[in-house]
Protein backbone atom coordinates (compact mmCIF):
# COMPACT_ATOMS: atom_id res chain seq x y z
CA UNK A 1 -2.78 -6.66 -27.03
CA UNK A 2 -5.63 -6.04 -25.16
CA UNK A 3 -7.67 -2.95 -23.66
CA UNK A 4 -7.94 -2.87 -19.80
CA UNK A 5 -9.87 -0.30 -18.57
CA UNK A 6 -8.90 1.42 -14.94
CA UNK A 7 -10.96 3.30 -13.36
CA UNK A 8 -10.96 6.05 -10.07
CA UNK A 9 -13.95 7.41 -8.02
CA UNK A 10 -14.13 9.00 -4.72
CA UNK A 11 -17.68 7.59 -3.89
CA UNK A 12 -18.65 10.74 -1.04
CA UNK A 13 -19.13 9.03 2.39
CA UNK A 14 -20.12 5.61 1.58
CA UNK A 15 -20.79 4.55 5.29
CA UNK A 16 -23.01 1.57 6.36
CA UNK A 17 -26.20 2.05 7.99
CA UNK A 18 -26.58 3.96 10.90
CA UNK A 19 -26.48 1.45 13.05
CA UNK A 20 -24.33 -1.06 11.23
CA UNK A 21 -23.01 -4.13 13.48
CA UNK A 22 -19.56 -4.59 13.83
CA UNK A 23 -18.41 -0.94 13.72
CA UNK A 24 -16.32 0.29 16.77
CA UNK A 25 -17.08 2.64 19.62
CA UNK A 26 -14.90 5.94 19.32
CA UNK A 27 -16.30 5.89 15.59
CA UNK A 28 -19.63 5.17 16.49
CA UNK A 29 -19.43 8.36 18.83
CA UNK A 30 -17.74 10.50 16.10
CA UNK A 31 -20.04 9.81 13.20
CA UNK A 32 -23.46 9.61 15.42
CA UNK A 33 -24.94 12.92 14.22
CA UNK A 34 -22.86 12.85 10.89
CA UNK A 35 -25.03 9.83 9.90
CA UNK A 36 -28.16 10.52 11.36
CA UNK A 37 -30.81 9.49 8.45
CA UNK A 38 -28.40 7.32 7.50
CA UNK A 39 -31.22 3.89 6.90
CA UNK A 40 -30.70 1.16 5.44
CA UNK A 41 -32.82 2.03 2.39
CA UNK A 42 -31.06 5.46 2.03
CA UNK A 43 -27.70 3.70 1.82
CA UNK A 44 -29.95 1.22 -0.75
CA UNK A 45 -30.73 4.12 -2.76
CA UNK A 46 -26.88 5.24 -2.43
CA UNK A 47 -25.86 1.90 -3.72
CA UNK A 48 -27.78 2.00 -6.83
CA UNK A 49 -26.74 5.52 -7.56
CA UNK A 50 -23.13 4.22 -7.79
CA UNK A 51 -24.02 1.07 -9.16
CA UNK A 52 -25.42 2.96 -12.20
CA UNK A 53 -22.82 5.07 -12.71
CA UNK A 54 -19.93 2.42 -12.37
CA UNK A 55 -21.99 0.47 -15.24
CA UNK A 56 -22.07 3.03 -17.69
CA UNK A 57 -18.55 3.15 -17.25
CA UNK A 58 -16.28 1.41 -20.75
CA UNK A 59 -19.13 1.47 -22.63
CA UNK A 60 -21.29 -0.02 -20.41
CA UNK A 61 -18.81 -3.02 -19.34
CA UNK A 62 -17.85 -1.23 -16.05
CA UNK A 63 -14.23 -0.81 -15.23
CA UNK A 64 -11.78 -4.03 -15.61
CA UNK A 65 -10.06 -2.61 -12.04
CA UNK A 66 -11.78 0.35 -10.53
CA UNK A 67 -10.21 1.98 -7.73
CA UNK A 68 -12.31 3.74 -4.60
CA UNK A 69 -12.14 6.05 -1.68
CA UNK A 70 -14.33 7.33 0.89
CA UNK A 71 -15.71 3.06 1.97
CA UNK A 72 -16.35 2.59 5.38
CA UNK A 73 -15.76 -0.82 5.81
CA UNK A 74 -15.06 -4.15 3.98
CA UNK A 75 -18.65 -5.01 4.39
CA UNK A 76 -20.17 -1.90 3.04
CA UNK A 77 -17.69 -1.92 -0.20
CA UNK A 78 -19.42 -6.00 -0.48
CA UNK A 79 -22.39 -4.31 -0.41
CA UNK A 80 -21.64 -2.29 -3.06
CA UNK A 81 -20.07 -5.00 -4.95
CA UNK A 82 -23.40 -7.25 -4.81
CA UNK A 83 -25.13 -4.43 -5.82
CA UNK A 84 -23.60 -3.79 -9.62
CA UNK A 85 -23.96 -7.77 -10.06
CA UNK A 86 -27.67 -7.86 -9.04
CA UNK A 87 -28.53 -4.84 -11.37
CA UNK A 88 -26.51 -6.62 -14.19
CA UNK A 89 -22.69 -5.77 -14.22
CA UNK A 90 -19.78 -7.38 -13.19
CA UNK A 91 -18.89 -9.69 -10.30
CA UNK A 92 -16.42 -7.61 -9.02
CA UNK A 93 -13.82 -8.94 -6.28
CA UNK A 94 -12.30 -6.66 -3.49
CA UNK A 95 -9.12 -5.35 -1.91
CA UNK A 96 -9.56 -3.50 0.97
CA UNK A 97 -7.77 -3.15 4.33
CA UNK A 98 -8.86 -1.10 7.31
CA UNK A 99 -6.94 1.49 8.55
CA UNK A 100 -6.96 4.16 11.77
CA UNK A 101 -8.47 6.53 9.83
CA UNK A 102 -10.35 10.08 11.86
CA UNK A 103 -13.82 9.05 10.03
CA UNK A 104 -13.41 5.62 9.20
CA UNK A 105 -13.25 5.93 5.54
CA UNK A 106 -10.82 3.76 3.36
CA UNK A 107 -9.21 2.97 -0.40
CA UNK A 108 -10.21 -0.49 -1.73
CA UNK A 109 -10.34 -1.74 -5.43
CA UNK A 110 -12.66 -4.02 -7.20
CA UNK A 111 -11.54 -5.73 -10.07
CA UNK A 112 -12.82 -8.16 -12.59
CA UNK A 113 -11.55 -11.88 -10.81
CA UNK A 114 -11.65 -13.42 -14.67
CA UNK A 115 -8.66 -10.85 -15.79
CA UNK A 116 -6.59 -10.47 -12.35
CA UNK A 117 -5.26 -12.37 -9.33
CA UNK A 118 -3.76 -9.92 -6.30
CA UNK A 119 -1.21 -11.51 -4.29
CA UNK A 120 -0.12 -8.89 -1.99
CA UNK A 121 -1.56 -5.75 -0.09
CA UNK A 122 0.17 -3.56 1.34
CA UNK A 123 -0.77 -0.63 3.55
CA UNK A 124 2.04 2.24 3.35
CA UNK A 125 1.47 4.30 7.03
CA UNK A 126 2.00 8.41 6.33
CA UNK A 127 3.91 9.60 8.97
CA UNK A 128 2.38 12.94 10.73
CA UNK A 129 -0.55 12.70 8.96
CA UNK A 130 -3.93 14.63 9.41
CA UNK A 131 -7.43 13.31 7.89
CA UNK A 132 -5.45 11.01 5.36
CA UNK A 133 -5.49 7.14 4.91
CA UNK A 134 -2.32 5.07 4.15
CA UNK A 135 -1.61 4.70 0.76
CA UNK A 136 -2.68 1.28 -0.66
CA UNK A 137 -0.89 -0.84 -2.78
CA UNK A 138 -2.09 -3.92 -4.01
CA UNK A 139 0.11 -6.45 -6.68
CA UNK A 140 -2.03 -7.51 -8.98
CA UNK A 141 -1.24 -10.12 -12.13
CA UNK A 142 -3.01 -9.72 -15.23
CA UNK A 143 -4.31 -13.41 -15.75
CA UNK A 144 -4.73 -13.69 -19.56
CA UNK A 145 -1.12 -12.55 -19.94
CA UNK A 146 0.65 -13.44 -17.12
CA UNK A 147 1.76 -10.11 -16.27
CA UNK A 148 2.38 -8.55 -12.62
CA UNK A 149 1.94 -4.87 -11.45
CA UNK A 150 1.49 -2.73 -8.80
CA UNK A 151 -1.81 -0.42 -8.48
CA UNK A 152 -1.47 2.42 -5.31
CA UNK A 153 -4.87 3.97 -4.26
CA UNK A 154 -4.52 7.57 -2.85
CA UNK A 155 -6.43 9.38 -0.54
CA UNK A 156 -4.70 12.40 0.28
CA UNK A 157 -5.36 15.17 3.46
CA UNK A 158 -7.88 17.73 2.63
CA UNK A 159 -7.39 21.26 1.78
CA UNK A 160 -9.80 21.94 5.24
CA UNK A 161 -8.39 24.21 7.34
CA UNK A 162 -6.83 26.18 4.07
CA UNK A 163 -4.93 25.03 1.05
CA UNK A 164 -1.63 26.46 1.86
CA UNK A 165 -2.20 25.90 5.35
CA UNK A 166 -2.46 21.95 5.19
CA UNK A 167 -0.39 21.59 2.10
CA UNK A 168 2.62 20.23 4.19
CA UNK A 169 0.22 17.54 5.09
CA UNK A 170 -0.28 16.50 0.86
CA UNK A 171 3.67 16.53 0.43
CA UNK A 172 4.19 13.99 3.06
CA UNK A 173 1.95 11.91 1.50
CA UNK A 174 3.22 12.76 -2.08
CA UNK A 175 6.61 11.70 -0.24
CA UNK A 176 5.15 8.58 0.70
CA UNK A 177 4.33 7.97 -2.51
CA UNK A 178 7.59 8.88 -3.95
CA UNK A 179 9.64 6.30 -1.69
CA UNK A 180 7.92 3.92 -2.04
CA UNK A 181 7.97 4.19 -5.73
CA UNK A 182 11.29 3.56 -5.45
CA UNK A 183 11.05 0.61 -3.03
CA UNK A 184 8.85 -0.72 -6.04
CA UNK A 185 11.86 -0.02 -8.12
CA UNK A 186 14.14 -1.92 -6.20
CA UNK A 187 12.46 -4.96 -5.44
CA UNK A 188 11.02 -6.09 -8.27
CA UNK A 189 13.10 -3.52 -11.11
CA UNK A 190 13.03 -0.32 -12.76
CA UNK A 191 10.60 -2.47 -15.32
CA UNK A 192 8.15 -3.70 -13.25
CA UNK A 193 4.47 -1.59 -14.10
CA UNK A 194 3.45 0.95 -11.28
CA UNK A 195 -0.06 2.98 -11.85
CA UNK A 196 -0.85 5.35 -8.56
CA UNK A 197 -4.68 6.33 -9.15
CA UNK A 198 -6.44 8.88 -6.40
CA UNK A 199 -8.16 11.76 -4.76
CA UNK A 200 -4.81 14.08 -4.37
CA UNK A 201 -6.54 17.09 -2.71
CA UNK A 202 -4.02 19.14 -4.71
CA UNK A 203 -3.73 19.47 -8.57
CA UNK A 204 -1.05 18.03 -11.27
CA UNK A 205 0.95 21.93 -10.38
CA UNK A 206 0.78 21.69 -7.42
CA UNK A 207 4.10 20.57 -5.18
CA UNK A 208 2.98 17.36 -3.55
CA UNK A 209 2.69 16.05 -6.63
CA UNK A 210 5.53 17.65 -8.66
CA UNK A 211 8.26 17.51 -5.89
CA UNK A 212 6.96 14.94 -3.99
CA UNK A 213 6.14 12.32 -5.61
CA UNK A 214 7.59 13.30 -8.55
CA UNK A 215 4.48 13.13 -10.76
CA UNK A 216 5.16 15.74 -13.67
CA UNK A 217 3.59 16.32 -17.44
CA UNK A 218 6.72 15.56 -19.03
CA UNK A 219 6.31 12.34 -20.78
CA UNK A 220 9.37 12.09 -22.16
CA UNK A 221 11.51 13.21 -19.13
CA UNK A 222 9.50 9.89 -17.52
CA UNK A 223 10.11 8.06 -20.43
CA UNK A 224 14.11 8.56 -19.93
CA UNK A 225 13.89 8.96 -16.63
CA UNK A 226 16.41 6.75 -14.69
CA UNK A 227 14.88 7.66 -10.91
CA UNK A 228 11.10 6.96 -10.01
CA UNK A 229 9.53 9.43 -11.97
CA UNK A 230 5.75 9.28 -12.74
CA UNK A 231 4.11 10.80 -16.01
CA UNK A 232 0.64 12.86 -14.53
CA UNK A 233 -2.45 12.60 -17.54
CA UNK A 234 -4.48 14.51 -15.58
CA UNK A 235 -2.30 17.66 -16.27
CA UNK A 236 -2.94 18.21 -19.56
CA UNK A 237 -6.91 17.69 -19.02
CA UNK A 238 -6.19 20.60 -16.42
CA UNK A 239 -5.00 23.19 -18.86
CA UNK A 240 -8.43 22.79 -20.47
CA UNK A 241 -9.79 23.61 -18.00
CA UNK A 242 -11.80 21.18 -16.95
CA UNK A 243 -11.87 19.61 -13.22
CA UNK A 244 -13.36 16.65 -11.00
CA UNK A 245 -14.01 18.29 -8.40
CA UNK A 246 -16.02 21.72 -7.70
CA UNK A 247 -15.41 23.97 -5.17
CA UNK A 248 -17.32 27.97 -5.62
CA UNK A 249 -18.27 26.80 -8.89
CA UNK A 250 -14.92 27.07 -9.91
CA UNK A 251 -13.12 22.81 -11.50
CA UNK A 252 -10.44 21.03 -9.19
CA UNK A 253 -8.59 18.35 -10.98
CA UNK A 254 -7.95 16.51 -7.93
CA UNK A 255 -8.31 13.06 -9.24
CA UNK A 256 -5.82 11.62 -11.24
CA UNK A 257 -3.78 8.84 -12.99
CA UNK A 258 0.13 8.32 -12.55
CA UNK A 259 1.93 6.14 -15.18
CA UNK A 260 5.78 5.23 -14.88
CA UNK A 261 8.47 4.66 -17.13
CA UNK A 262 7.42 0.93 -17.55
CA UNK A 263 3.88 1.50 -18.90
CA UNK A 264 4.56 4.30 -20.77
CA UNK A 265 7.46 1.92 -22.87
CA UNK A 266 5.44 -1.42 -22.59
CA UNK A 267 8.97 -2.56 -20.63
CA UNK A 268 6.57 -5.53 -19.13
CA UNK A 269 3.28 -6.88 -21.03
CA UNK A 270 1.45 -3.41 -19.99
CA UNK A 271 1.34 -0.53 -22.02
CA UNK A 272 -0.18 3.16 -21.90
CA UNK A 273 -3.04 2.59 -24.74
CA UNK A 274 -2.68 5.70 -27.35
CA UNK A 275 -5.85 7.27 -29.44
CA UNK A 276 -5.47 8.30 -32.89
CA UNK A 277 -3.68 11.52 -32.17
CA UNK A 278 -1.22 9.92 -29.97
CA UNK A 279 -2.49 10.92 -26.66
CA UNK A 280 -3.16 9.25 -23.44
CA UNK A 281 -6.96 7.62 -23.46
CA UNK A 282 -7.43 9.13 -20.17
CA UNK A 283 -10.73 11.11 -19.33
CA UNK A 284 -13.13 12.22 -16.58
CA UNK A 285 -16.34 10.30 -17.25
CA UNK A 286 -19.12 13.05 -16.99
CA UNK A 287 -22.29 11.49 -17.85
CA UNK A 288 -25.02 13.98 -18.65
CA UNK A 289 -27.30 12.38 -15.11
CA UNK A 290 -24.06 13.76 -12.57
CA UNK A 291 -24.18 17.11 -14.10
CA UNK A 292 -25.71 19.14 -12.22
CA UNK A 293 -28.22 21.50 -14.30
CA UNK A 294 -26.63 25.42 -14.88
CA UNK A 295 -23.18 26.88 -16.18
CA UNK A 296 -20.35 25.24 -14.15
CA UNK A 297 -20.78 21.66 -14.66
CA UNK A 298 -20.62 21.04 -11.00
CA UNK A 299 -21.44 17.09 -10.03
CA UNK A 300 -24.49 16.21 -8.41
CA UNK A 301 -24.06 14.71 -5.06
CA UNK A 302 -25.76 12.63 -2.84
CA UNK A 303 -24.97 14.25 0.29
CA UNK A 304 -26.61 12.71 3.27
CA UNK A 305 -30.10 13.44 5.13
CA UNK A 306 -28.01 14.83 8.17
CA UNK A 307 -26.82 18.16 5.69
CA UNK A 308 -28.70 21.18 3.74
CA UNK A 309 -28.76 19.61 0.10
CA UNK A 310 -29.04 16.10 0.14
CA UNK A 311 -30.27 14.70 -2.95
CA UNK A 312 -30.91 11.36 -3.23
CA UNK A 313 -31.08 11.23 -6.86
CA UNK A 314 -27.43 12.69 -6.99
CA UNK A 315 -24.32 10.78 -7.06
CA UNK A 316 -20.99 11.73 -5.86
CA UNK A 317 -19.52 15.46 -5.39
CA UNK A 318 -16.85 13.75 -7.70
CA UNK A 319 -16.89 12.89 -11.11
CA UNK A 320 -14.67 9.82 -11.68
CA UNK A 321 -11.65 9.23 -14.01
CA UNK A 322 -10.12 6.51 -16.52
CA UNK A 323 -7.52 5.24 -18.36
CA UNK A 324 -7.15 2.70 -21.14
CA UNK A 325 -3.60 0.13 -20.91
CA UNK A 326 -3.27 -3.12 -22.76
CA UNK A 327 -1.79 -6.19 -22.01
């Protein structure tokens, strides 16, 4: 079998120029001061930021499938995508579909078009939502080995506002998630591969993901598991303490990896890959340029010119995740 390497990153704001054709009105008005600054060779200098970063990724391969939040637009994500390829990586294809979101920003993949085909997209509406996108699900087919599966990008409401306070806002989502995991289920059968990737805005204890969508640390409760259950990775990198996201200096595992039933047993042609000690090869890639310098470990964003600490020799105020399958 072989490796395939999946990868998540919320990219922090990756808007077109400030004055990019084609984008509408009431979002023009809502982002005008937001992206004041915003040039075309600051979002040039973004680019390459995340270009770098997304090539150092699988031992400097880049991800086989990475999924994104926090794109503006089809045409900035190709923007992005021309990018990696002129500095040298992958020719990455793109799913993406725009959605009503408050400040424009979406979930998209790019993949490598030599190892998958996607068929289908499907954008799953949260119902009473605030500051959230609808969850993206795109059916892709592993080329080499003829096998299907179902990737759903997550972008879930922010903790703004307060955690507990908007937290009825993350289990609707999780929710979402949940059902339509089992619409998955149901349609194509209890074998057929489901990953859910994302920014959750709440961590692997938290109940949006636990109660909601069912996402636990329990692999072999998933493993036996005859209702859409989802095994979380991130939760055991979350007892180490260890997070992807910093808030008061103090780690957020907010981005994770969801695995059911399926890949965990191999049920069809893809397979959770194992390291020597039997564990999950999931990780948060922290390369030593995001760090930022001092005790926490806290990721060094980009920011924009229109807000105190922009850096344009950051990155992202999140570090990204991975996972190794095989196929």
């Amino acid at each position: 079998m072989a490796d395939l390497y999946f990868a998540w990153w919320n990219l922090e704001n990756l808007f077109d120029e400030e004055n990019a054709p084609g984008r509408i009105d009431w979002l023009k008005r809502k982002l005008a001061r937001e992206l004041a600054g915003w040039t075309p060779a600051v979002l040039d200098t973004k680019l390459g930021q995340l270009s770098q970063v997304i090539r150092w990724m699988n031992g400097g391969q880049g991800p086989d499938l990475l999924g994104v939040c926090e794109v503006e637009s089809e045409a900035v994500l190709a923007k992005l995508a021309a990018r990696i390829a002129a500095d040298g990586g992958r020719g990455y294809a793109m799913a993406h579909r725009d959605t009503p979101d408050q400040r424009g920003i979406d979930v998209a993949f790019l993949y490598d078009p030599q190892l998958f085909d996607h068929a289908e997209i499907f954008s799953h509406f949260v119902v009473r939502r605030t500051g959230t996108r609808d969850l993206l699900q795109v059916n892709f087919t592993h080329k080499p080995s003829g096998t299907p599966f179902a990737v759903i990008g997550n972008h879930w409401p922010s903790r703004s506002g307060g955690q507990y306070e908007s937290e009825p806002y993350r289990m609707t989502a999780g929710e979402t998630l949940g059902y339509w995991h089992g619409r998955i289920r149901e349609e194509r059968g209890v074998a057929f591969p489901v990953l859910a990737m994302g920014d959750f805005n709440d961590e692997p204890i938290d109940r949006s993901l636990r109660e909601y969508a069912i996402a636990i640390n329990a692999r072999l409760r998933v493993e036996n598991a005859d209702r859409p259950t989802f095994w979380n990775l991130a939760a055991s990198v979350e007892a180490a303490g260890v997070g992807t996201y910093y808030f008061n200096n103090d780690p957020n595992m907010l981005d994770q990896m969801l695995v059911n039933r399926s890949i965990i047993r191999g049920e069809a042609g893809l397979k959770l890959a194992l390291d020597a000690a039997g564990q999950p090869r999931f990780a948060i890639e922290r390369f030593p340029a995001m760090v930022k310098a001092g005790t926490y470990g806290v990721p060094r964003k980009f920011g924009r010119p229109s807000e105190a600490g922009f850096d344009p020799t950051g990155f992202a105020d999140h570090y990204p995740v991975s996972v190794v399958l095989q196929a």
